[in-house]
C-alpha atoms as a PDB file:
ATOM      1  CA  UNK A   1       0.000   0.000   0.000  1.00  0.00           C
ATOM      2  CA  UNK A   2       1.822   2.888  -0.710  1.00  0.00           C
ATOM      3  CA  UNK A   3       2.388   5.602   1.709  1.00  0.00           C
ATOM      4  CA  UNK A   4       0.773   8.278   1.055  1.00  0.00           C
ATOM      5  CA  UNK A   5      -2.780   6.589   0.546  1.00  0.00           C
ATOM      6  CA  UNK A   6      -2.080   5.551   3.986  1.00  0.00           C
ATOM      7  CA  UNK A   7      -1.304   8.737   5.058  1.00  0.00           C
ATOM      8  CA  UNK A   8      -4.163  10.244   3.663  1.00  0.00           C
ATOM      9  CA  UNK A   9      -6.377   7.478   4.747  1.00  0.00           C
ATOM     10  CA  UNK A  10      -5.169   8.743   7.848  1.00  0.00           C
ATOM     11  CA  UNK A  11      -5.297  12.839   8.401  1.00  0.00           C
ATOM     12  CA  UNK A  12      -8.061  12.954   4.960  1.00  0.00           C
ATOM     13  CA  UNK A  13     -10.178   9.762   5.465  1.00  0.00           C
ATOM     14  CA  UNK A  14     -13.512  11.666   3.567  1.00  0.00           C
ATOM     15  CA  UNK A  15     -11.338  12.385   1.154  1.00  0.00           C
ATOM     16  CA  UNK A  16      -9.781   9.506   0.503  1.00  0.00           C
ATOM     17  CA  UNK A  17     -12.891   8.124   0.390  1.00  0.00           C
ATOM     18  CA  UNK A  18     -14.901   9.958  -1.736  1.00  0.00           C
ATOM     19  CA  UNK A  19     -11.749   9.694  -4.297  1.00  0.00           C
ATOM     20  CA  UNK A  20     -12.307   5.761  -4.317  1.00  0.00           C
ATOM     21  CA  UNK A  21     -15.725   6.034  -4.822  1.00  0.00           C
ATOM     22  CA  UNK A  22     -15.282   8.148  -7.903  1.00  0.00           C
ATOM     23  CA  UNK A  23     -12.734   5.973  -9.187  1.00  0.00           C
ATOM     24  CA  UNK A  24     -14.693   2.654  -8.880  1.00  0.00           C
ATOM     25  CA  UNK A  25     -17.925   4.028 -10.367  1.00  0.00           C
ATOM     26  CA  UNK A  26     -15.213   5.508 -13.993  1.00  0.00           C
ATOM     27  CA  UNK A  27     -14.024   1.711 -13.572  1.00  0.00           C
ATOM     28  CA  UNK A  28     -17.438   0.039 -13.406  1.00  0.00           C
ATOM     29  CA  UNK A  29     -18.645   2.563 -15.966  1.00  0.00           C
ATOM     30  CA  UNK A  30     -18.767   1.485 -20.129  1.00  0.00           C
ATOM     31  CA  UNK A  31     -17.047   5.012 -20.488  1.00  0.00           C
ATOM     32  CA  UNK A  32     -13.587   5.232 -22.231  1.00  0.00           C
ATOM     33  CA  UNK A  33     -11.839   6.724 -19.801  1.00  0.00           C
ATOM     34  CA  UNK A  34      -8.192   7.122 -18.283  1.00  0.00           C
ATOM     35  CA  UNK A  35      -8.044   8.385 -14.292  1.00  0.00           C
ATOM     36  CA  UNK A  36      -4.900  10.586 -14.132  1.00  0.00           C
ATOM     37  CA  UNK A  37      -3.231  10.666 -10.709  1.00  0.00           C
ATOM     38  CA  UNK A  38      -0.773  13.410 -10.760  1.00  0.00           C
ATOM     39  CA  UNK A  39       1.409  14.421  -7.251  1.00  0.00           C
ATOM     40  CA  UNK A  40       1.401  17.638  -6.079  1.00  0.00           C
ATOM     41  CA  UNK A  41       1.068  20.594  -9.166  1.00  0.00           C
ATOM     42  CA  UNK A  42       3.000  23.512 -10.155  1.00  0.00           C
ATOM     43  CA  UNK A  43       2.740  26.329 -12.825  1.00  0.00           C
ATOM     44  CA  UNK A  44       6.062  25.644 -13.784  1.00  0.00           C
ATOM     45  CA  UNK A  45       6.809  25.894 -17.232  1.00  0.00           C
ATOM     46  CA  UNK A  46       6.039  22.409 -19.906  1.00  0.00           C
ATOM     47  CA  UNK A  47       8.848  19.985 -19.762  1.00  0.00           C
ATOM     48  CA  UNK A  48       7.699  17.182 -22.156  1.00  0.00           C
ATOM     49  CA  UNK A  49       9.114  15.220 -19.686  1.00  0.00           C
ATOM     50  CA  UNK A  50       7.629  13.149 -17.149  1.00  0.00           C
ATOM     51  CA  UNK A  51       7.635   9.589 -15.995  1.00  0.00           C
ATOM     52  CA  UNK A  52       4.255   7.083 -15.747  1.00  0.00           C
ATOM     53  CA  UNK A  53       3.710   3.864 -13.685  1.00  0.00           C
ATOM     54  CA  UNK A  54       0.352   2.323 -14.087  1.00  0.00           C
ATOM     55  CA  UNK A  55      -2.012   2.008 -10.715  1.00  0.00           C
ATOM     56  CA  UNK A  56       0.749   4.206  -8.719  1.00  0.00           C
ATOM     57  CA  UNK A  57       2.874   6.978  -8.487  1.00  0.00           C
ATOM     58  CA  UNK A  58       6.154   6.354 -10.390  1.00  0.00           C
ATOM     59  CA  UNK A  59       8.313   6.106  -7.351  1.00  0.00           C
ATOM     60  CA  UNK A  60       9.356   9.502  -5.862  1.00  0.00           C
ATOM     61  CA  UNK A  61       7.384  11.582  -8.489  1.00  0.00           C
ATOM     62  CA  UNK A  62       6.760  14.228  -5.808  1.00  0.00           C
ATOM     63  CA  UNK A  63       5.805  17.214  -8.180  1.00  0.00           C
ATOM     64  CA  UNK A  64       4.661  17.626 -11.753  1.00  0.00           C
ATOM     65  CA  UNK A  65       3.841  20.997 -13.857  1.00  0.00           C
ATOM     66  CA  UNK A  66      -0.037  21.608 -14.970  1.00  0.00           C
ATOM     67  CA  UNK A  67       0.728  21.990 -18.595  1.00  0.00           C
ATOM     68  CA  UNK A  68       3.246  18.462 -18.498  1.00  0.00           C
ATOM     69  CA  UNK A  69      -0.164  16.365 -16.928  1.00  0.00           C
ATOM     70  CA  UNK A  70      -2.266  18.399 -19.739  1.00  0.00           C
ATOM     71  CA  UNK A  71       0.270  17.124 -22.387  1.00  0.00           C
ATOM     72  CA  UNK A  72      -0.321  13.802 -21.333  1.00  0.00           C
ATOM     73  CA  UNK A  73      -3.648  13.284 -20.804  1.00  0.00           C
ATOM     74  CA  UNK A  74      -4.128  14.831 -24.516  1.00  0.00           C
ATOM     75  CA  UNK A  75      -1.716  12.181 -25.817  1.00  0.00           C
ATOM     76  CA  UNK A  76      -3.536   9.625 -24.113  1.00  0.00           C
ATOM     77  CA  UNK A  77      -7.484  10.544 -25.575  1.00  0.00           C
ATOM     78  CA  UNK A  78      -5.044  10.882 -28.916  1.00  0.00           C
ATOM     79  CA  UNK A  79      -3.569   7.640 -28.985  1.00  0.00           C
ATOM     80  CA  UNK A  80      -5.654   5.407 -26.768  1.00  0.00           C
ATOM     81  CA  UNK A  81      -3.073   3.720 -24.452  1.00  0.00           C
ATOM     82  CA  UNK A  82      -4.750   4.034 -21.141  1.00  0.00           C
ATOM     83  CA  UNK A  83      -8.007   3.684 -21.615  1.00  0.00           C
ATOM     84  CA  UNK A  84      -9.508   2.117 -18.577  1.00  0.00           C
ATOM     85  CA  UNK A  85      -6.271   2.081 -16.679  1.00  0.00           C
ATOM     86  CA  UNK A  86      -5.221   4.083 -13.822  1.00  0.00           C
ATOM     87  CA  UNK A  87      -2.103   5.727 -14.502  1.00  0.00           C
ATOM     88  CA  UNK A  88       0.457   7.803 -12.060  1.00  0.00           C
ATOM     89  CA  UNK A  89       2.194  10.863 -13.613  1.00  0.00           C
ATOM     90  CA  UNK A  90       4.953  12.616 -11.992  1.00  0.00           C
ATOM     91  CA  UNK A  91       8.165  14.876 -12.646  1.00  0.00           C
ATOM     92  CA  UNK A  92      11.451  13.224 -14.728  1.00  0.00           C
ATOM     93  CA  UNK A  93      14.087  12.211 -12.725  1.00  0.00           C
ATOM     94  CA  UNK A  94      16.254  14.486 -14.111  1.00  0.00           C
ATOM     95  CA  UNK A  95      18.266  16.512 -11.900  1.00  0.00           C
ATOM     96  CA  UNK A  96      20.094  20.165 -12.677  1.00  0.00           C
ATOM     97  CA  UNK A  97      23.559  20.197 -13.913  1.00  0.00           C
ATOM     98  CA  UNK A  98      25.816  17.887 -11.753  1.00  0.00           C
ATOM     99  CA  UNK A  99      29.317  19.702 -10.310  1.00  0.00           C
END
């Protein structure tokens, strides 16, 4: 179970559960649909980079700009690959310029 459902299970429970109701009724629905679970977001400027993991967070994706979730939830009604998945979206790993 990864941590920070736990955590929010925890200080957010309404939340948290209101979340996995909306979730299961988009998954028991004969919609084609994608549920995009992005980390915390920022209005930092598009990237076109970003890592995925399907059901989860890619692992320490803490942050992720607005427009780099918009460019990849437009790729995804584009080319189909997610429908009726749950998909994680979060920052690159990339870090600045090493020294």
């Amino acid at each position: 179970m990864p941590p920070a459902y736990v955590f929010g299970r925890l200080f957010f429970p309404d939340i948290v559960a209101n979340l996995s109701a909306m979730e299961r009724i988009l998954q028991e629905s004969t919609l084609d649909g994608t549920i995009v679970r992005p980390p915390q977001l920022t209005d930092k400027p598009f990237t076109g980079k970003y890592r995925i993991r399907k059901t989860h967070l890619p692992y320490f994706g803490f942050k992720i700009s607005r427009v780099d979730v918009a460019d990849y939830m437009i790729k995804t009604v584009e080319h189909r690959s997610s429908i009726h998945k749950i998909v994680g979206i979060s920052n690159s790993w990339e870090m600045g310029p090493r020294w």
